[in-house]
C-alpha atoms as a PDB file:
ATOM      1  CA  UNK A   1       0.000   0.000   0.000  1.00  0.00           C
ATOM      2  CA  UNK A   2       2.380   2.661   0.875  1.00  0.00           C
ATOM      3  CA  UNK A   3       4.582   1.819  -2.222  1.00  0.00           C
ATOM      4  CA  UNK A   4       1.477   2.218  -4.570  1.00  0.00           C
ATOM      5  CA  UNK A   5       0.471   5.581  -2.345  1.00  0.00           C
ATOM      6  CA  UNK A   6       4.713   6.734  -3.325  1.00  0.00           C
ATOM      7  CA  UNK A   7       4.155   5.892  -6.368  1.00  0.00           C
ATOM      8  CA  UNK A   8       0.718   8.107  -6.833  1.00  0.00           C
ATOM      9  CA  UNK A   9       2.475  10.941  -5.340  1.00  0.00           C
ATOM     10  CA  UNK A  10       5.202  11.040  -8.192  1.00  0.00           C
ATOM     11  CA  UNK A  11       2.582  10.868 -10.870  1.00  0.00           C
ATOM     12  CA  UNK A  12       0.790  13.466  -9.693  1.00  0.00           C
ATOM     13  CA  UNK A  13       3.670  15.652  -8.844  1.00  0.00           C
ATOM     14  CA  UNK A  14       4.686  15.442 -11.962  1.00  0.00           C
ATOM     15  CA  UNK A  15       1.553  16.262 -13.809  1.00  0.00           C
ATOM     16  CA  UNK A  16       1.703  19.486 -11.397  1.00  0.00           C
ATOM     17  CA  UNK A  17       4.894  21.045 -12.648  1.00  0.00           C
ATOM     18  CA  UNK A  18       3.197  20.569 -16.288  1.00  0.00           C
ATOM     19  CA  UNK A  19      -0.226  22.226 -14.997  1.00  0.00           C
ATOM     20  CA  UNK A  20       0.368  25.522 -13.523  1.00  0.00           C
ATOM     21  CA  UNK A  21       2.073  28.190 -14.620  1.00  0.00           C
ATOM     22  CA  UNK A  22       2.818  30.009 -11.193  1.00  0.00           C
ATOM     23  CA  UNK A  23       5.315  28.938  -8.666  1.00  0.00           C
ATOM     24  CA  UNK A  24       2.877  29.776  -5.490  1.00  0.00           C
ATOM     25  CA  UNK A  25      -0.228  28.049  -7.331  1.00  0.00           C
ATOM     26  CA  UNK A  26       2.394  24.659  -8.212  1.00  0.00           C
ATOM     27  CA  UNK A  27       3.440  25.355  -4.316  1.00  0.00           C
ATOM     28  CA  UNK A  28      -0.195  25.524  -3.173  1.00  0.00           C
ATOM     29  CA  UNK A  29      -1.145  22.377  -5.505  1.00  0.00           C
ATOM     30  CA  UNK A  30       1.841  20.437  -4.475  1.00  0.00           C
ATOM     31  CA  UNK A  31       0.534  20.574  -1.011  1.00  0.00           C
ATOM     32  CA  UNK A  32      -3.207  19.847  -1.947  1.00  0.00           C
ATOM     33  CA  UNK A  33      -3.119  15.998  -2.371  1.00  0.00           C
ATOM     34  CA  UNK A  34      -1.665  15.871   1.315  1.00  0.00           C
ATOM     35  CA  UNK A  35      -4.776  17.694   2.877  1.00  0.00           C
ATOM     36  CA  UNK A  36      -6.698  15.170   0.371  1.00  0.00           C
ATOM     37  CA  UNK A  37      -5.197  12.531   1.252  1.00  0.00           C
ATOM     38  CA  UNK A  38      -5.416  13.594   5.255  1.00  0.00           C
ATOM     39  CA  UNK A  39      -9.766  14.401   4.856  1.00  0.00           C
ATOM     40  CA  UNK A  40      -9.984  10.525   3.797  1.00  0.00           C
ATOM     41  CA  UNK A  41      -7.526   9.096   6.547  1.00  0.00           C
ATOM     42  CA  UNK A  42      -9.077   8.663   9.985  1.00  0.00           C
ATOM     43  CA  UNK A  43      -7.504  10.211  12.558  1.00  0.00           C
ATOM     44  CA  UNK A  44      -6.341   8.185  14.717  1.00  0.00           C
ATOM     45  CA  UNK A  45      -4.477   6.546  11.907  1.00  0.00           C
ATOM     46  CA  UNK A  46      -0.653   8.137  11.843  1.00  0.00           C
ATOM     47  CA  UNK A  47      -0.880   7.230  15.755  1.00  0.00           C
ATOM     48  CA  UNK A  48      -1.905   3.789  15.741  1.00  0.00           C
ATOM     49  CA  UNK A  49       0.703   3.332  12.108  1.00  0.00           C
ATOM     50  CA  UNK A  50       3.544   4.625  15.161  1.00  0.00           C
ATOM     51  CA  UNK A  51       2.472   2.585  18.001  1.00  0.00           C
ATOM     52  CA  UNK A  52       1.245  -0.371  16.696  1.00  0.00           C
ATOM     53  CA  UNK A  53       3.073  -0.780  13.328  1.00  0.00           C
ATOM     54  CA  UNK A  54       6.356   0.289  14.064  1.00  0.00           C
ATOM     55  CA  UNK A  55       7.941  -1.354  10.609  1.00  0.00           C
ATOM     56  CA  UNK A  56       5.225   0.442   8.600  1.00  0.00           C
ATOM     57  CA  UNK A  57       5.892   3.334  10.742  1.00  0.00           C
ATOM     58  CA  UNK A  58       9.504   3.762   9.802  1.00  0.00           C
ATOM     59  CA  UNK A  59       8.831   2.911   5.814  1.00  0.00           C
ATOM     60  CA  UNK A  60       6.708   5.570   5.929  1.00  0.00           C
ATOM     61  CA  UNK A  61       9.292   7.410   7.363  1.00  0.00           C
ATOM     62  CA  UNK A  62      11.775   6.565   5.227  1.00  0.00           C
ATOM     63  CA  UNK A  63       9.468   7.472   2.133  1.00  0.00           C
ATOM     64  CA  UNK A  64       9.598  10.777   3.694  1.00  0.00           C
ATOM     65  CA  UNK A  65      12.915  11.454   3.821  1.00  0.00           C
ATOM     66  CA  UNK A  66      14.633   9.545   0.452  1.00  0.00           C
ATOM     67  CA  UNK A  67      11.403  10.439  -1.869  1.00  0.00           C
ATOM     68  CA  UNK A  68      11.447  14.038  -0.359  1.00  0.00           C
ATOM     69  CA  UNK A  69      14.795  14.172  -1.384  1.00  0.00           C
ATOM     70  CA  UNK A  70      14.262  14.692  -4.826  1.00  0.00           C
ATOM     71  CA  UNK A  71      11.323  16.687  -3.915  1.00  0.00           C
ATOM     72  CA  UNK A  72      12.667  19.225  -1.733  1.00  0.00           C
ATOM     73  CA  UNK A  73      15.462  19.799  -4.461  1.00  0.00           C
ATOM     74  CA  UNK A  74      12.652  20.571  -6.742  1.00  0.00           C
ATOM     75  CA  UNK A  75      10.987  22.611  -4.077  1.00  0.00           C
ATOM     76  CA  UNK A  76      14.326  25.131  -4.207  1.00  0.00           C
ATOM     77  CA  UNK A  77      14.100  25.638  -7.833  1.00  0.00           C
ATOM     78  CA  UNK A  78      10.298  25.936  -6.917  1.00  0.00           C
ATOM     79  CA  UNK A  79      11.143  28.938  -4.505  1.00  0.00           C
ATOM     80  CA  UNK A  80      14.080  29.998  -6.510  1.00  0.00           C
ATOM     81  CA  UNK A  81      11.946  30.454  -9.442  1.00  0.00           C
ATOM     82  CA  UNK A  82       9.223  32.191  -7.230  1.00  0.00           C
ATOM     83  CA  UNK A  83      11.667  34.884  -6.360  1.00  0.00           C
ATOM     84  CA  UNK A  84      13.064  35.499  -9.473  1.00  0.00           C
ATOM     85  CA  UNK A  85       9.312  36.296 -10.661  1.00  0.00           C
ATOM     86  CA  UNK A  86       8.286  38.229  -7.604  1.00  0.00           C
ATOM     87  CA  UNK A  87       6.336  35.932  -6.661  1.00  0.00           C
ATOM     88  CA  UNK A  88       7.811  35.067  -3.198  1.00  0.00           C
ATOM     89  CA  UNK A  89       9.526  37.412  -1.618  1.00  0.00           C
ATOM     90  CA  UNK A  90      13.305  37.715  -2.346  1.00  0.00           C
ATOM     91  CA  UNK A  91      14.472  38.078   1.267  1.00  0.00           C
ATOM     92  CA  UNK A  92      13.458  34.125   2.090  1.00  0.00           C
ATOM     93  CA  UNK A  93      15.848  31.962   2.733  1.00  0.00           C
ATOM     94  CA  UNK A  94      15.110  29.424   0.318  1.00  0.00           C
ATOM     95  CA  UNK A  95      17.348  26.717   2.294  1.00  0.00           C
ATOM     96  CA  UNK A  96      15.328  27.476   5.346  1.00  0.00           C
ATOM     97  CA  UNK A  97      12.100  27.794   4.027  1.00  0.00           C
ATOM     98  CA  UNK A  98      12.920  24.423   2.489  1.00  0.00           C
ATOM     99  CA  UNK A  99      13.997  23.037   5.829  1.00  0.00           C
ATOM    100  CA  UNK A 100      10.573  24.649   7.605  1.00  0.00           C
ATOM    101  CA  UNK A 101       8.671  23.260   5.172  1.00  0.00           C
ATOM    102  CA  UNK A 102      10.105  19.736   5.634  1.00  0.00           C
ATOM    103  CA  UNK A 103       9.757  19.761   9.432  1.00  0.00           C
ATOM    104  CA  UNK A 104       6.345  20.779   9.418  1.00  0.00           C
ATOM    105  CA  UNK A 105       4.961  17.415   7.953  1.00  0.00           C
ATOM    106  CA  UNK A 106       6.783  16.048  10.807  1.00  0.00           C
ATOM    107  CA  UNK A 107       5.227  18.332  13.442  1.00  0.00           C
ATOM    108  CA  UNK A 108       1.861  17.927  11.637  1.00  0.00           C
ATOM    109  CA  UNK A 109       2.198  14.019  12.163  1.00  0.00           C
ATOM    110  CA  UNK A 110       3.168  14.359  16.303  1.00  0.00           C
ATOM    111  CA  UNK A 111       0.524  13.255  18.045  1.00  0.00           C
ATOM    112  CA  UNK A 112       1.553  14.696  21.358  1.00  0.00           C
ATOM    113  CA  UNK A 113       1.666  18.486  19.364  1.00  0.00           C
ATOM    114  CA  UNK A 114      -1.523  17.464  17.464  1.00  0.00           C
ATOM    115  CA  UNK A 115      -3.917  14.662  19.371  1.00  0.00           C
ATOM    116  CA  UNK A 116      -6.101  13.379  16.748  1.00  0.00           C
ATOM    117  CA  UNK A 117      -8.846  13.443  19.127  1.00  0.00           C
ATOM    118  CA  UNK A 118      -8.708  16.968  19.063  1.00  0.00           C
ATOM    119  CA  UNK A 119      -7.622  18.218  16.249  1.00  0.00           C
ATOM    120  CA  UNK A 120      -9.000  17.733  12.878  1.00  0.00           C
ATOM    121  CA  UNK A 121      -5.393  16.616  10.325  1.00  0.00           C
ATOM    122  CA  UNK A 122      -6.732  18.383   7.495  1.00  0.00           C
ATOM    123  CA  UNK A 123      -7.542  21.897   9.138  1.00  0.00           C
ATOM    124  CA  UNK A 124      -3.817  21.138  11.022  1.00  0.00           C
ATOM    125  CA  UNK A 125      -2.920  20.693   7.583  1.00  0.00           C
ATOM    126  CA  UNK A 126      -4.210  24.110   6.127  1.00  0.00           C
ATOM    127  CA  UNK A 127      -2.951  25.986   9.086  1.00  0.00           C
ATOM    128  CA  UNK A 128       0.396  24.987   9.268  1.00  0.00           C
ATOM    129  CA  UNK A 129       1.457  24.870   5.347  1.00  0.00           C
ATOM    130  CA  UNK A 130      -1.084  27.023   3.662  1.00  0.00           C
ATOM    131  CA  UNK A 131      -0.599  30.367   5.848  1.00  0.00           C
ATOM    132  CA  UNK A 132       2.808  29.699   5.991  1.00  0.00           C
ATOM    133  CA  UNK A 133       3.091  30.042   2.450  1.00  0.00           C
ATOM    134  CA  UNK A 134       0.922  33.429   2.371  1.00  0.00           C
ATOM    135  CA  UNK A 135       3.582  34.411   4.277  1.00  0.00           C
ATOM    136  CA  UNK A 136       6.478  34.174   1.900  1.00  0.00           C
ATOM    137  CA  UNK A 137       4.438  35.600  -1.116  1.00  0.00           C
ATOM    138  CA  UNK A 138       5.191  38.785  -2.070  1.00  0.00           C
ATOM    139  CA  UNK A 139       2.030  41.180  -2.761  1.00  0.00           C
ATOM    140  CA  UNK A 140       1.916  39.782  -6.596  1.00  0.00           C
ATOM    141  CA  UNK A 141       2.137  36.194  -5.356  1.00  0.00           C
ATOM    142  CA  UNK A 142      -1.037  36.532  -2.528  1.00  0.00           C
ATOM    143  CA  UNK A 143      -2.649  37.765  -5.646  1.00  0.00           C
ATOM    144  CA  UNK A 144      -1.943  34.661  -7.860  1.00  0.00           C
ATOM    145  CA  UNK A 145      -2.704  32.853  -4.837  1.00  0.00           C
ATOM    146  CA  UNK A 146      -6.067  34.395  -3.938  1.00  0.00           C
ATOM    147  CA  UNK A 147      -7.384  33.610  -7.709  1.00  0.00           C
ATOM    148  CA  UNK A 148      -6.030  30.645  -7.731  1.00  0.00           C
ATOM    149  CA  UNK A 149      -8.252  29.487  -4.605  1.00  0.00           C
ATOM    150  CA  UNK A 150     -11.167  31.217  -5.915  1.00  0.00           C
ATOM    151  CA  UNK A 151     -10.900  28.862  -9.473  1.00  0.00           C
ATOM    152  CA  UNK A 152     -10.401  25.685  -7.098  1.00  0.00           C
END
């Protein structure tokens, strides 16, 4: 199962880069199959995976950090290109926006930070990543990003 989810994930990452023309609207739509793919998982899910499937745990874990990888690499030229079109704001530090980014998924996924029982994954989801990157858009990019929500 979680090869066939890695494997979704690539296809559809890739069909991103070839959809949108905007680096805050690819940013935006890379994120969107996670809070998808959080509405359909029950909650309690990521902590039962840790405590009572330890192996699946760690493969899971492991996607994370060798198929983000590639991904975060992509995510810099992502930013980089942002910037260079105004669309984020030049001053970011694209290394630790990068590195934000990364450890938010793993804050997201603590469920001592985030008890499923109280706290609904996909609005966690949307708060963490999707101010986050309002906040790194330049006026131009909140713009973009505005109409692009307002098409989805």
């Amino acid at each position: 199962m979680l090869l066939a989810d890695r494997e979704r994930q690539r296809r559809e990452h890739v069909a991103l880069y070839a959809q949108f023309a905007t680096a805050v609207e690819r940013l935006y739509d890379l994120l969107k199959p996670g809070l998808r793919d959080l509405a359909t998982v029950p909650d309690q899910f990521y902590v039962d995976l840790q405590t009572g499937f330890p192996e699946a745990w760690n493969a899971m874990m492991d996607h994370m950090q060798s198929y983000s990888a590639p991904q975060l690499q992509q995510l810099q030229l992502l930013l980089n290109d942002g910037i260079r079109n105004r669309i984020f704001r030049y001053d970011i530090s694209i290394q630790l926006v990068t590195n934000i980014l990364q450890e938010q998924v793993t804050l997201m996924l603590n469920p001592q930070v985030f008890p499923p029982d109280r706290y609904n994954m996909s609005e966690v989801f949307r708060s963490i990543f999707l101010y986050y990157i309002r906040g790194i858009c330049t006026d131009e990019g909140a713009r973009i990003a505005a109409e692009h929500f307002a098409r989805r």
